[in-house]
PDB file of N, CA and C in Angstrom:
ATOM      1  N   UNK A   1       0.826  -1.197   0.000  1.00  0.00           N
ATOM      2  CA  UNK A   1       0.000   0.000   0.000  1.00  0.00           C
ATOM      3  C   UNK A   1       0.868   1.258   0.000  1.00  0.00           C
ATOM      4  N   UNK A   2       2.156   0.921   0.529  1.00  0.00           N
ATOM      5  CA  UNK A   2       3.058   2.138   0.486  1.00  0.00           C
ATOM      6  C   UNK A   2       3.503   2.640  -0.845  1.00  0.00           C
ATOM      7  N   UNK A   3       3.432   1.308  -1.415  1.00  0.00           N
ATOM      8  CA  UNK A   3       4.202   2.212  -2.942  1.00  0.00           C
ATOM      9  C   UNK A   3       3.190   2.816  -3.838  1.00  0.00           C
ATOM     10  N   UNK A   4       1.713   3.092  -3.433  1.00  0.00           N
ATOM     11  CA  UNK A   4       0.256   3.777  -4.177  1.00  0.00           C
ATOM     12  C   UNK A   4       0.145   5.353  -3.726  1.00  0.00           C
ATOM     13  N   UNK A   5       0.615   6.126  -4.656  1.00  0.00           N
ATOM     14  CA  UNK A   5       0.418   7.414  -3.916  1.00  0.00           C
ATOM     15  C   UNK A   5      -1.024   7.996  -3.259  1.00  0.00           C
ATOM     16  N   UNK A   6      -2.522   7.795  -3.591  1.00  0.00           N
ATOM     17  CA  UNK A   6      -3.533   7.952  -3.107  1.00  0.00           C
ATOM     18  C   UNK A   6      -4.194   7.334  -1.889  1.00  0.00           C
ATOM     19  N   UNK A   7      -4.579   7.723  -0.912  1.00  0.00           N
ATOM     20  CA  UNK A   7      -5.238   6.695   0.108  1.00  0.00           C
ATOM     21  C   UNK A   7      -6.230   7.441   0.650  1.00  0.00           C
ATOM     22  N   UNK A   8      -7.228   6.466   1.311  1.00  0.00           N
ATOM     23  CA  UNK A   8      -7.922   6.801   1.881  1.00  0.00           C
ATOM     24  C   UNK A   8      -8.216   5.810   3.504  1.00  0.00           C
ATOM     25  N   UNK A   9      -8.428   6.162   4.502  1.00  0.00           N
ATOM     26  CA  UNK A   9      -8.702   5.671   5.882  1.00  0.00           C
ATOM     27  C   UNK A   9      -9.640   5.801   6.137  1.00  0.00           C
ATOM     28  N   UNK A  10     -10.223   4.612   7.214  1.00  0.00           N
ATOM     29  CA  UNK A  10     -11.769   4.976   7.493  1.00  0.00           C
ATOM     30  C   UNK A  10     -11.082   3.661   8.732  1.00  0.00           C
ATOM     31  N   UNK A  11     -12.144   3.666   9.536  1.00  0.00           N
ATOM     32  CA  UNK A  11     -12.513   2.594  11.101  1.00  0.00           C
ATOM     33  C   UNK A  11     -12.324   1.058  10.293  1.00  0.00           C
ATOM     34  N   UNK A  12     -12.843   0.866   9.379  1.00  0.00           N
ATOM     35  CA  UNK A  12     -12.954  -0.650   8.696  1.00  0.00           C
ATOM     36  C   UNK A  12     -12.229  -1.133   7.926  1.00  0.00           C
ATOM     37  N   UNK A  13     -11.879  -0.284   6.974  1.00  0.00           N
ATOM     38  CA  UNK A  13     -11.034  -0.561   5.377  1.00  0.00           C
ATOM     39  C   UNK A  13      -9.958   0.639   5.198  1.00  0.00           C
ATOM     40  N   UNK A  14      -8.564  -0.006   5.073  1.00  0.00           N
ATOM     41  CA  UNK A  14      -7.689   1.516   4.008  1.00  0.00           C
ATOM     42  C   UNK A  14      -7.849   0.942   2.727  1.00  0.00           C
ATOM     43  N   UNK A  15      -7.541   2.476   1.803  1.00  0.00           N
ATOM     44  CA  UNK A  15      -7.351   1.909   0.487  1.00  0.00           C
ATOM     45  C   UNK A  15      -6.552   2.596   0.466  1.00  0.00           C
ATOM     46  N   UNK A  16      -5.342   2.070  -1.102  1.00  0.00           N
ATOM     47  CA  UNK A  16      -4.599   2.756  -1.641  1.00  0.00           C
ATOM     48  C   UNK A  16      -4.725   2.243  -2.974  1.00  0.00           C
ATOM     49  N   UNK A  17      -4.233   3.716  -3.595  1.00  0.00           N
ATOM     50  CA  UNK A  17      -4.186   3.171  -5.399  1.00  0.00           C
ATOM     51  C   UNK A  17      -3.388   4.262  -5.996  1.00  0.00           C
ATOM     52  N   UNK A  18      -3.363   3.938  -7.605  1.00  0.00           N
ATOM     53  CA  UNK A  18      -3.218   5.014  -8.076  1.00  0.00           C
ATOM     54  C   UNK A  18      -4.129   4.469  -9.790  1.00  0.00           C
ATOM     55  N   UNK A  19      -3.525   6.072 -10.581  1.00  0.00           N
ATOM     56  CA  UNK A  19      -4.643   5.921 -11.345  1.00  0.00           C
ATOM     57  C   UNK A  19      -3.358   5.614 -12.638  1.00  0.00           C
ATOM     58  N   UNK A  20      -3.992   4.954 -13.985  1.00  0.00           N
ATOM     59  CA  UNK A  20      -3.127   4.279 -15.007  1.00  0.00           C
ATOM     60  C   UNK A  20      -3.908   4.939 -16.311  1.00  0.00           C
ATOM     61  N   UNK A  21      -3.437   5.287 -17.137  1.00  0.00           N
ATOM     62  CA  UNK A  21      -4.286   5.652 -18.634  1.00  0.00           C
ATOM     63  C   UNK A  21      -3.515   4.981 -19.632  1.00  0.00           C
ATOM     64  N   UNK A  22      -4.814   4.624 -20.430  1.00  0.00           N
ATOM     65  CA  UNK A  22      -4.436   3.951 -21.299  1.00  0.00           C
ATOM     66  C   UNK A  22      -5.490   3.865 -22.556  1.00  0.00           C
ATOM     67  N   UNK A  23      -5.087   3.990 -23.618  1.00  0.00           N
ATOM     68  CA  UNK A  23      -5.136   4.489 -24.832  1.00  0.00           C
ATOM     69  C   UNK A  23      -6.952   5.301 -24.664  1.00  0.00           C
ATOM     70  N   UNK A  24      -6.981   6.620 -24.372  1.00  0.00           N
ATOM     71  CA  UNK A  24      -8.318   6.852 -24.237  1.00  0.00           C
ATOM     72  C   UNK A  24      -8.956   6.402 -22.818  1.00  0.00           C
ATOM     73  N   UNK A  25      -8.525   5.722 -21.912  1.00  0.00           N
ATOM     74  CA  UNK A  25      -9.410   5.180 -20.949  1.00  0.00           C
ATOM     75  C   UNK A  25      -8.728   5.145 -19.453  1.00  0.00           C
ATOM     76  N   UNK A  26      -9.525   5.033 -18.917  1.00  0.00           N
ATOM     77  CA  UNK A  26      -8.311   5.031 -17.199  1.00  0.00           C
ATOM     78  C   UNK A  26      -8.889   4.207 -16.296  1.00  0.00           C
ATOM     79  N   UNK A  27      -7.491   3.650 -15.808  1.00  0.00           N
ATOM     80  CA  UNK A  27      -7.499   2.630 -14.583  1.00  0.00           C
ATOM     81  C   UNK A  27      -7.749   2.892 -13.001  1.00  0.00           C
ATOM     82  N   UNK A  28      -8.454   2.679 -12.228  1.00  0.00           N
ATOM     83  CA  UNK A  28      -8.309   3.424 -10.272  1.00  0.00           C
ATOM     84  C   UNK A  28      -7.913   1.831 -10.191  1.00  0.00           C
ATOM     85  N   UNK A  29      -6.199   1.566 -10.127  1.00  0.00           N
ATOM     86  CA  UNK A  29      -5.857   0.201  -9.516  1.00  0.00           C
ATOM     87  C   UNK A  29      -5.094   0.500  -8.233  1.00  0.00           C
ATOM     88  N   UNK A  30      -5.689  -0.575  -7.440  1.00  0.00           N
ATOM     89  CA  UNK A  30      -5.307  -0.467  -5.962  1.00  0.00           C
ATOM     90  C   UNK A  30      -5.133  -1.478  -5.338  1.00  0.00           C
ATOM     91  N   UNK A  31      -5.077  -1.023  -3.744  1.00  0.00           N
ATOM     92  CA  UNK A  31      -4.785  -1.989  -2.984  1.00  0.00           C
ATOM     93  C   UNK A  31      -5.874  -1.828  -1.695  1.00  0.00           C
ATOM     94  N   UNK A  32      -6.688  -2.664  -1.067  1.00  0.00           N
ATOM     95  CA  UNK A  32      -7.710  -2.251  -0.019  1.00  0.00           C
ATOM     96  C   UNK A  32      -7.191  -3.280   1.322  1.00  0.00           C
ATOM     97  N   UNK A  33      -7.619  -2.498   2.336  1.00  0.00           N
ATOM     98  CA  UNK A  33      -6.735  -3.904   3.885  1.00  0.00           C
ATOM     99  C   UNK A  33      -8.241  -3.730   4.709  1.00  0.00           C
ATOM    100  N   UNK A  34      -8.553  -4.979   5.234  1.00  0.00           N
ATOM    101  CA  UNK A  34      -9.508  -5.039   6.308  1.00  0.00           C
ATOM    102  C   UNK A  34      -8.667  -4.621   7.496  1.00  0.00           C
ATOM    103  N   UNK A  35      -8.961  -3.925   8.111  1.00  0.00           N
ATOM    104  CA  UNK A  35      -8.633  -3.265   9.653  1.00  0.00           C
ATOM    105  C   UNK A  35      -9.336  -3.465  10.538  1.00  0.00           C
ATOM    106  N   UNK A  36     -11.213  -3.720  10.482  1.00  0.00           N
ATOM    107  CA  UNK A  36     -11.707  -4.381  11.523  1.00  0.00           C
ATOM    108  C   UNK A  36     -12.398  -5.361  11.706  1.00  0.00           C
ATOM    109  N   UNK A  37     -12.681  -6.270  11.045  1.00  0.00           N
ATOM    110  CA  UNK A  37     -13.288  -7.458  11.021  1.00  0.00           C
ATOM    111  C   UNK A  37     -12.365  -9.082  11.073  1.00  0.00           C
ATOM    112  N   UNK A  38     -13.043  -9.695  11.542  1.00  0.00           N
ATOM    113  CA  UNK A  38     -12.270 -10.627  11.643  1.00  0.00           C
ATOM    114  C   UNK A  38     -12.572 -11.791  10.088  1.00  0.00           C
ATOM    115  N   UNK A  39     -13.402 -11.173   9.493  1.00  0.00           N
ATOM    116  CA  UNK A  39     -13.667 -11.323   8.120  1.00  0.00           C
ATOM    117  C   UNK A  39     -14.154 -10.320   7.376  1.00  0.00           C
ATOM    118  N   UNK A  40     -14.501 -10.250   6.026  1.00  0.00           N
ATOM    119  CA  UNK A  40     -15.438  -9.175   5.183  1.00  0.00           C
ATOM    120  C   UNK A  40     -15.282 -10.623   3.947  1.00  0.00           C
ATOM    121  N   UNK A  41     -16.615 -10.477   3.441  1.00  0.00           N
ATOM    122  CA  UNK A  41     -16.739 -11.412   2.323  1.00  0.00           C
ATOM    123  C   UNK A  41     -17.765  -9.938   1.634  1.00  0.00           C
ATOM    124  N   UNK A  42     -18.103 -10.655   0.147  1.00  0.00           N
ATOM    125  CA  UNK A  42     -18.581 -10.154  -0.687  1.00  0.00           C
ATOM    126  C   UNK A  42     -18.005  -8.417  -1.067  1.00  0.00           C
ATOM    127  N   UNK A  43     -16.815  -8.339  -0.665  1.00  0.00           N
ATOM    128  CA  UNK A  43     -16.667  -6.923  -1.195  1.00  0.00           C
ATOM    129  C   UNK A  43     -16.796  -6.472  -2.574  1.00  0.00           C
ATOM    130  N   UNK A  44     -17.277  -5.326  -2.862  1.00  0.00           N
ATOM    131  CA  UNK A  44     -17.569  -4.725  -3.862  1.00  0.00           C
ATOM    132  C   UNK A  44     -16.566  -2.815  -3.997  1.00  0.00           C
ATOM    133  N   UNK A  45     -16.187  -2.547  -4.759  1.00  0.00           N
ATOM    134  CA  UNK A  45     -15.634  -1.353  -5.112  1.00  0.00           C
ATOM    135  C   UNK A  45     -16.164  -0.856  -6.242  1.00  0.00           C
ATOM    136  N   UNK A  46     -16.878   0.497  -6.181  1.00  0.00           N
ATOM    137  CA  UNK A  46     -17.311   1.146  -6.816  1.00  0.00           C
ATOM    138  C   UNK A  46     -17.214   2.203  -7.684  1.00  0.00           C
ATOM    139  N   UNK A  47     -16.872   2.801  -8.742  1.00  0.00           N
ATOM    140  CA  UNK A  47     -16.432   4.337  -8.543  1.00  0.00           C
ATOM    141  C   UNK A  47     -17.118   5.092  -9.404  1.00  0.00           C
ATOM    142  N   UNK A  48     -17.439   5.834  -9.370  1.00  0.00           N
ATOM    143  CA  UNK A  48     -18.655   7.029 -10.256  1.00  0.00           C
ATOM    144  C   UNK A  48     -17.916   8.279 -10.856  1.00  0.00           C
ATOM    145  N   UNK A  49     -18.026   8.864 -11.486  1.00  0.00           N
ATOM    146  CA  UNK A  49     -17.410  10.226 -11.957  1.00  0.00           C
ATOM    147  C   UNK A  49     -18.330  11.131 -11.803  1.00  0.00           C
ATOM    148  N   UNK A  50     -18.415  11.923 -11.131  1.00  0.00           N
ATOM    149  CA  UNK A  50     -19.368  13.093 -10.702  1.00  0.00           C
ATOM    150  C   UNK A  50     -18.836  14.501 -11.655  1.00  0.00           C
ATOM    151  N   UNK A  51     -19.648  15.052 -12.302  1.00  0.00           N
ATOM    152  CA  UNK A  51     -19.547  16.435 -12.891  1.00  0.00           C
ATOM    153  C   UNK A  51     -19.252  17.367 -12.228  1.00  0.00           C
ATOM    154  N   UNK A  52     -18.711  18.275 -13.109  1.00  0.00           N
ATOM    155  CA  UNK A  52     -18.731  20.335 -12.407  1.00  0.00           C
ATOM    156  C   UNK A  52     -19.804  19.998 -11.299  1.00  0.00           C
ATOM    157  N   UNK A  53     -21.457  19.999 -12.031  1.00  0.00           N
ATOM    158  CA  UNK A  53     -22.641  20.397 -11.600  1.00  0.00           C
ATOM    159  C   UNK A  53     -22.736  19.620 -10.421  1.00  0.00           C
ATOM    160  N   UNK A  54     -22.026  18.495 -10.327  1.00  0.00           N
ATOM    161  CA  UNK A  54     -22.358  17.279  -9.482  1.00  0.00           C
ATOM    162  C   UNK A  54     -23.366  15.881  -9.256  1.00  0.00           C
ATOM    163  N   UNK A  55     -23.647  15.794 -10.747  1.00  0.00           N
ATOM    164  CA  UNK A  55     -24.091  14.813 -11.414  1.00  0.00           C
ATOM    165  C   UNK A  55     -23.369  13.618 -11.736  1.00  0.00           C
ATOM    166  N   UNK A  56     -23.673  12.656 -11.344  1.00  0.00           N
ATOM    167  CA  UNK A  56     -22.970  11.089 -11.380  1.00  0.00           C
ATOM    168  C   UNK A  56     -23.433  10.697 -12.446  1.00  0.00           C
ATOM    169  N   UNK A  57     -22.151   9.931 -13.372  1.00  0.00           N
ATOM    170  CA  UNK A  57     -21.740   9.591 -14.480  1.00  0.00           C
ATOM    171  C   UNK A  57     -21.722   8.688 -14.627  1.00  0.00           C
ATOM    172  N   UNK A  58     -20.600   8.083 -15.338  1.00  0.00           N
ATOM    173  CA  UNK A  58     -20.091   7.261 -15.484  1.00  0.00           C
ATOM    174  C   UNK A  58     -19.736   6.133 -14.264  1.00  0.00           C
ATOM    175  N   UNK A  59     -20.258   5.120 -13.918  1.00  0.00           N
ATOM    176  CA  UNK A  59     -20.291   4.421 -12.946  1.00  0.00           C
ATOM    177  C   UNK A  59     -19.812   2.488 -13.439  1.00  0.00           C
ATOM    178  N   UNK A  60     -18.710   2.187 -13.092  1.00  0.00           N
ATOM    179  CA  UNK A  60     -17.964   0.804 -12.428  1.00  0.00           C
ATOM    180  C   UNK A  60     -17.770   0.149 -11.792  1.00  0.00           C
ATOM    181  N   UNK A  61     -17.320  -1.054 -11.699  1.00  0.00           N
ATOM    182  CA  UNK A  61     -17.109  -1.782 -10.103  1.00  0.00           C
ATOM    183  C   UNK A  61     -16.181  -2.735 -10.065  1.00  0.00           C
ATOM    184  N   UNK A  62     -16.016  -3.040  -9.281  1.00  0.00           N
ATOM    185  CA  UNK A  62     -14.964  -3.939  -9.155  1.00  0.00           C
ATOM    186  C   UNK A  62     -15.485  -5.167  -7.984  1.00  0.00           C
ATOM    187  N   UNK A  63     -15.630  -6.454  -8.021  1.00  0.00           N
ATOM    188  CA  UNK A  63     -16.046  -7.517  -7.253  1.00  0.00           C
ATOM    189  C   UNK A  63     -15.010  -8.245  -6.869  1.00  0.00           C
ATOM    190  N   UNK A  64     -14.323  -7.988  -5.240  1.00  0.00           N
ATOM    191  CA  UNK A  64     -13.385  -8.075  -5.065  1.00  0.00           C
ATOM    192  C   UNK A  64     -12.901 -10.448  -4.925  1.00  0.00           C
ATOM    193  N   UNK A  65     -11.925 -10.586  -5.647  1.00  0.00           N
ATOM    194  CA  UNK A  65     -11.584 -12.002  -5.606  1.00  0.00           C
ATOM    195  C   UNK A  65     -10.342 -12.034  -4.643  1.00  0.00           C
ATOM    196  N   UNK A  66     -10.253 -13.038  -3.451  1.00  0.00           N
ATOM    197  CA  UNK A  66     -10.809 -14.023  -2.724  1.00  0.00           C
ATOM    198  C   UNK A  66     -12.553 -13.313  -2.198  1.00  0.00           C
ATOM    199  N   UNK A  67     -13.398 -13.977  -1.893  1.00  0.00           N
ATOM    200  CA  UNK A  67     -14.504 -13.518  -1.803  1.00  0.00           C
ATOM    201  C   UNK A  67     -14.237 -13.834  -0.529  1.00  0.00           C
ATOM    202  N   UNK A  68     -13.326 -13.864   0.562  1.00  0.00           N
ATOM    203  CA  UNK A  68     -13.920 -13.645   1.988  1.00  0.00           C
ATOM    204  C   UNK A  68     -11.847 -13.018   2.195  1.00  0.00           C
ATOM    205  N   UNK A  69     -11.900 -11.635   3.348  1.00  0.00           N
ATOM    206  CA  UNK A  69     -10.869 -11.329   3.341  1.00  0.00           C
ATOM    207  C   UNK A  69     -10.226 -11.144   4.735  1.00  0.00           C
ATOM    208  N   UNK A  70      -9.639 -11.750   5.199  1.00  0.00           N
ATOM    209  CA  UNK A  70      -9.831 -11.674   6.735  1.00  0.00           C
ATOM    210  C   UNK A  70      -9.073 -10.268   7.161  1.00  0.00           C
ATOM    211  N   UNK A  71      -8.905 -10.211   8.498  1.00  0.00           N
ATOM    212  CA  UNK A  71      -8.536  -9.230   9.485  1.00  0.00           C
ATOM    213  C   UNK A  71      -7.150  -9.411   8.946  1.00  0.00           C
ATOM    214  N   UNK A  72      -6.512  -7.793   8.326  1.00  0.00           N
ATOM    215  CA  UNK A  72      -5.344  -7.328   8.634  1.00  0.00           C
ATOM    216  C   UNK A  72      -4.603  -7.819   7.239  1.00  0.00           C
ATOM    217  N   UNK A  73      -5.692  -8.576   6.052  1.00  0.00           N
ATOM    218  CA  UNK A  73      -5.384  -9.125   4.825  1.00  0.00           C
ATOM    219  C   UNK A  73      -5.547  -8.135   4.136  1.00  0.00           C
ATOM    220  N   UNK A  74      -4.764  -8.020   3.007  1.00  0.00           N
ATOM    221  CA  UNK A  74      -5.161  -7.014   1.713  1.00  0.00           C
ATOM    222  C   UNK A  74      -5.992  -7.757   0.722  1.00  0.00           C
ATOM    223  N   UNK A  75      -6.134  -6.372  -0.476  1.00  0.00           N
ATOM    224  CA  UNK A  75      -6.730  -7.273  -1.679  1.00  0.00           C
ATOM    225  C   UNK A  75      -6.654  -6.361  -2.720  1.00  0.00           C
ATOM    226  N   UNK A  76      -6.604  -6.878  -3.897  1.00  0.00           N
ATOM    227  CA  UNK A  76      -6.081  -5.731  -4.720  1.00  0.00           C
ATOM    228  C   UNK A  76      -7.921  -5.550  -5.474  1.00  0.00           C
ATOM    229  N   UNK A  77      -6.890  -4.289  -5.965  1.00  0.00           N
ATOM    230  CA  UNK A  77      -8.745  -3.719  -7.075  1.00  0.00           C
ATOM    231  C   UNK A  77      -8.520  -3.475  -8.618  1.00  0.00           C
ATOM    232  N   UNK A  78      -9.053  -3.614  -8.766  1.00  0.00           N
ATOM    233  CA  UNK A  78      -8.877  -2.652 -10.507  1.00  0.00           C
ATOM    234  C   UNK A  78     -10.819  -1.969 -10.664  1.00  0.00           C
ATOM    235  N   UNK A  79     -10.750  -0.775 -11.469  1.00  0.00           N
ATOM    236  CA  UNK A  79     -12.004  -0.217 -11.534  1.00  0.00           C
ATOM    237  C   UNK A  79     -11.679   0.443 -13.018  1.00  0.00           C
ATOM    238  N   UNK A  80     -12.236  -0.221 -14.462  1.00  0.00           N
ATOM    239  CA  UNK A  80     -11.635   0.397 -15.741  1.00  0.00           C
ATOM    240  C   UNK A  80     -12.958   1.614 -15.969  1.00  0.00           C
ATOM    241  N   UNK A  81     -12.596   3.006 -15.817  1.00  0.00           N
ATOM    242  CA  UNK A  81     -13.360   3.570 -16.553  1.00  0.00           C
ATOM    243  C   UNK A  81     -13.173   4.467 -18.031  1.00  0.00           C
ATOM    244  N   UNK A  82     -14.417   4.282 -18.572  1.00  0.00           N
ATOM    245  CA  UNK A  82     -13.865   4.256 -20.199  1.00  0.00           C
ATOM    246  C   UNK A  82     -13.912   5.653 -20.826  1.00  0.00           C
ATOM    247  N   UNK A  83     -13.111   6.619 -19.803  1.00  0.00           N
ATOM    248  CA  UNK A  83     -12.193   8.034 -20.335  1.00  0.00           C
ATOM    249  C   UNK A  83     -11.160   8.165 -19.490  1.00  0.00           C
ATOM    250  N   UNK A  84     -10.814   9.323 -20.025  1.00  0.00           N
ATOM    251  CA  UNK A  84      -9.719   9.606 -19.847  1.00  0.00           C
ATOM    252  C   UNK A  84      -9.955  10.237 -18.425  1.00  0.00           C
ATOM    253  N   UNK A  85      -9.355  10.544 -17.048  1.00  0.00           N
ATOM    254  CA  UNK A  85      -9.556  11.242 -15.766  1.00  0.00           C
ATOM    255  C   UNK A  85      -8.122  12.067 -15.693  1.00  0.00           C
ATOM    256  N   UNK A  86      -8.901  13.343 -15.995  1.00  0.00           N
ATOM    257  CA  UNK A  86      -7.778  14.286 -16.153  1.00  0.00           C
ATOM    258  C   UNK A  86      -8.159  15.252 -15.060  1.00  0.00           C
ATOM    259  N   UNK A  87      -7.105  16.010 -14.891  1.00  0.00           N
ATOM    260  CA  UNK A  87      -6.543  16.939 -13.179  1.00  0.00           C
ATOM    261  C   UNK A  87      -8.348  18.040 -12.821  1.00  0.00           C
ATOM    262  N   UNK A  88      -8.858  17.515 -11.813  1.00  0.00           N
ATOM    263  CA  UNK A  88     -10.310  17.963 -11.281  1.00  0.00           C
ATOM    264  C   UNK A  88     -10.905  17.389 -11.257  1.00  0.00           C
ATOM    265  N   UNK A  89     -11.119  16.055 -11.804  1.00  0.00           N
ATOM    266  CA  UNK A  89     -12.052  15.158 -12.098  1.00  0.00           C
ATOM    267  C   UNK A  89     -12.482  14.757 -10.706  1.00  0.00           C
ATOM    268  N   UNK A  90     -13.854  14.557 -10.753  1.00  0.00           N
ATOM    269  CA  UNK A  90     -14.373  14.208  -9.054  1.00  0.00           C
ATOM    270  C   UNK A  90     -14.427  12.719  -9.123  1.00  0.00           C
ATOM    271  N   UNK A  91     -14.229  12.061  -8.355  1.00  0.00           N
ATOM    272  CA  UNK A  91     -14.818  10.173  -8.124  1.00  0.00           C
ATOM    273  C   UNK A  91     -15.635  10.293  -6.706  1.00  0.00           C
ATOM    274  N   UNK A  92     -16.385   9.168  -7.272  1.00  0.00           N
ATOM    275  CA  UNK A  92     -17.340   8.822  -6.119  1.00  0.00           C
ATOM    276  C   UNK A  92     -16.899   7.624  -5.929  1.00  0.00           C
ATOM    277  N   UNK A  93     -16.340   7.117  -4.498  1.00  0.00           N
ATOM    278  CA  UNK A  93     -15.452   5.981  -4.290  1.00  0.00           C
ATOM    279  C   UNK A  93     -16.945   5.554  -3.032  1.00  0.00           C
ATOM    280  N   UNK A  94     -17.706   4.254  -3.795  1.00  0.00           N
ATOM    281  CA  UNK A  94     -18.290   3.335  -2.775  1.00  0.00           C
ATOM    282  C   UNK A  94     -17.935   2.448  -2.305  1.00  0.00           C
ATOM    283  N   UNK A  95     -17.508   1.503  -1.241  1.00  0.00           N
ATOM    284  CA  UNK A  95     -17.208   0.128  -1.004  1.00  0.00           C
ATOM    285  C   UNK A  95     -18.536  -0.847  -0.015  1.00  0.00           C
ATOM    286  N   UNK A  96     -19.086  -1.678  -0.798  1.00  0.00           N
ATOM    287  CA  UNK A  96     -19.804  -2.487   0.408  1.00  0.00           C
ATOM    288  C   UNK A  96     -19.186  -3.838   0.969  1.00  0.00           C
ATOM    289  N   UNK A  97     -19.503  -4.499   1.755  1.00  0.00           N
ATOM    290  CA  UNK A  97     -19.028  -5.900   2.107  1.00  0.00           C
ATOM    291  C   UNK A  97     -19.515  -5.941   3.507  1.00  0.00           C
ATOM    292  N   UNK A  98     -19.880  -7.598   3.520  1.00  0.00           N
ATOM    293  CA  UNK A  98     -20.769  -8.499   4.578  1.00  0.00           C
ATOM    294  C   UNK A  98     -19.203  -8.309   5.863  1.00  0.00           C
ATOM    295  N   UNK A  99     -19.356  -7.897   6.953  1.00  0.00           N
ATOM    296  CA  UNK A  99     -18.160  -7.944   8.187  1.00  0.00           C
ATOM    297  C   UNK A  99     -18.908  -8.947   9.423  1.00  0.00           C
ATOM    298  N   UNK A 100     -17.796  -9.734   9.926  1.00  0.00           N
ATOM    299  CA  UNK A 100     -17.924 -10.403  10.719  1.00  0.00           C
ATOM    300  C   UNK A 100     -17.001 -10.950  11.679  1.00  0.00           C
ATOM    301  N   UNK A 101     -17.405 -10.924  12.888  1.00  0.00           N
ATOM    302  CA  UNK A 101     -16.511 -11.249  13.685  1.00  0.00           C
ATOM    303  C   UNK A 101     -16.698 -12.907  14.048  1.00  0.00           C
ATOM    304  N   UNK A 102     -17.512 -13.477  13.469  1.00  0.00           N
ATOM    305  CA  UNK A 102     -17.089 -14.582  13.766  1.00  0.00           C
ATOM    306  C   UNK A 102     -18.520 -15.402  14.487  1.00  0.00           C
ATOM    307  N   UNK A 103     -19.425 -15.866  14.002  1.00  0.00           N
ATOM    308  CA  UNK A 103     -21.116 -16.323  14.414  1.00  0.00           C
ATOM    309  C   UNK A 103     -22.015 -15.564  14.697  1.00  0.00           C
ATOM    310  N   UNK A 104     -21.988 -14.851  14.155  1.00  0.00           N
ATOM    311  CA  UNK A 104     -22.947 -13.401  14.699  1.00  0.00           C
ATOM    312  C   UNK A 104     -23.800 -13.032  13.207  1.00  0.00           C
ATOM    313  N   UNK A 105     -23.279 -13.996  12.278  1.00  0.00           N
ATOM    314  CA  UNK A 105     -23.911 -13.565  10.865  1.00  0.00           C
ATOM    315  C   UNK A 105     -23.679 -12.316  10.067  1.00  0.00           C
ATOM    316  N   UNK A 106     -23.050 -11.700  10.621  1.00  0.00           N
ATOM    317  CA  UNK A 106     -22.244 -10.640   9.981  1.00  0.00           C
ATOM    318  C   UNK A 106     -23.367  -9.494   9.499  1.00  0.00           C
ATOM    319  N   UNK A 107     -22.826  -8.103   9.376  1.00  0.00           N
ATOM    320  CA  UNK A 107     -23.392  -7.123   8.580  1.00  0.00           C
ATOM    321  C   UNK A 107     -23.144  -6.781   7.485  1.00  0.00           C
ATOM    322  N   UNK A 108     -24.240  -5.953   6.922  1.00  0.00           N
ATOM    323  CA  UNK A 108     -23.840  -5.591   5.270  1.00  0.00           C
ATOM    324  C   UNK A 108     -23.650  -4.104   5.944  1.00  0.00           C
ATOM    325  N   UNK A 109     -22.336  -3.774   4.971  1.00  0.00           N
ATOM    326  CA  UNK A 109     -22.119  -2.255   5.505  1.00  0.00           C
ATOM    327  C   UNK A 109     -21.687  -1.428   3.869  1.00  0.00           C
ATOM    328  N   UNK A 110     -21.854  -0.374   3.669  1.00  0.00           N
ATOM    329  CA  UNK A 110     -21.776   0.498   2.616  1.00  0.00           C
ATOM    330  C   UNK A 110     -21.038   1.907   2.970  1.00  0.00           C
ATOM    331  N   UNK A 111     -19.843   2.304   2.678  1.00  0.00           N
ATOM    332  CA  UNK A 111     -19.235   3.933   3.016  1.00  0.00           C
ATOM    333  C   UNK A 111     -19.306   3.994   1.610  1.00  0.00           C
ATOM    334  N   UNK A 112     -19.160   5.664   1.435  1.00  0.00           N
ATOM    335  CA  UNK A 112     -18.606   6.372   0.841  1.00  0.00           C
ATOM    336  C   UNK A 112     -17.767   7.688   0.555  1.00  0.00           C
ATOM    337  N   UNK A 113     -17.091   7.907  -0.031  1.00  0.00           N
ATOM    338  CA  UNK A 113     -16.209   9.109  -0.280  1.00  0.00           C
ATOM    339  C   UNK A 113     -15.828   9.832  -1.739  1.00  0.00           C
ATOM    340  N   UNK A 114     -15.549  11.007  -1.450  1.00  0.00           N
ATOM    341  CA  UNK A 114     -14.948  11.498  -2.870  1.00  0.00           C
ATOM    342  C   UNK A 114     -14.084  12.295  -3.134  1.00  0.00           C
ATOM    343  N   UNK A 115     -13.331  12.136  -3.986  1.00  0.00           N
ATOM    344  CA  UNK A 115     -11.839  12.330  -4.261  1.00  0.00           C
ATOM    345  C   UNK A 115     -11.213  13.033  -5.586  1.00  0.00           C
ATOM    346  N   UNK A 116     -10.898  13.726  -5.535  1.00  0.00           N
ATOM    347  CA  UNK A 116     -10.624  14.858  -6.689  1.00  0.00           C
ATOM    348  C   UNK A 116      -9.068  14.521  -7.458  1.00  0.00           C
ATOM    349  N   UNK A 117      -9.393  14.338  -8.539  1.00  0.00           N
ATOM    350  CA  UNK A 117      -7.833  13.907  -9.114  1.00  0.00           C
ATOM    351  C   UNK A 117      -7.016  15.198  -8.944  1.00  0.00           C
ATOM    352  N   UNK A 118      -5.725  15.011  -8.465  1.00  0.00           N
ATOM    353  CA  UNK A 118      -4.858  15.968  -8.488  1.00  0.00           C
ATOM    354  C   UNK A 118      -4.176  16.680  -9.506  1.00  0.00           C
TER     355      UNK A 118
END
């Protein structure tokens, strides 16, 4: 996660990434770590392109593989969206996934954030 210049922190999940272009189109590839669960299955990564006006766009995802990720494990992402994300561009970064500590049946939980290309 150290070598991704972008991150983000929250109580549950870090992420880190950075962004890749390629011919016309751009990559948000990363790296995400469970920090509080003693599992998370079904993760999902999301990302939206929000306008000037603040209208959501262009919207992707990413369905994260191993499908269960334990406490203190990483996992990588890829999210292809099909332009180019040039310096202002807004993202709408969602992540959901089932957390569990272990017989309790776990919760479905959903954050979000947004992040301005530099």
């Amino acid at each position: 996660m150290n070598d991704l210049p972008y991150r983000y922190a929250q109580f549950d999940m870090n992420l880190a990434w950075a962004i890749k272009h390629e011919a016309g189109a751009s990559a948000v590839e990363g790296v995400g770590k469970n920090i509080r669960y003693a599992f998370m299955e079904g993760i999902e990564i999301w990302i939206t392109v929000v306008d000037a006006a603040g209208k959501a766009g262009t919207r992707k995802a990413c369905f994260v593989i191993p499908r269960q990720v334990k406490q203190d494990e990483t996992f990588p992402f890829s999210v292809k969206l099909p332009l180019p994300l040039e310096q202002g561009t807004k993202l709408k970064f969602t992540y959901k996934y089932n957390g569990s500590d272990g017989g309790d049946g776990g919760m479905n939980w959903m954050q979000s954030f947004e992040w301005t290309v530099p």
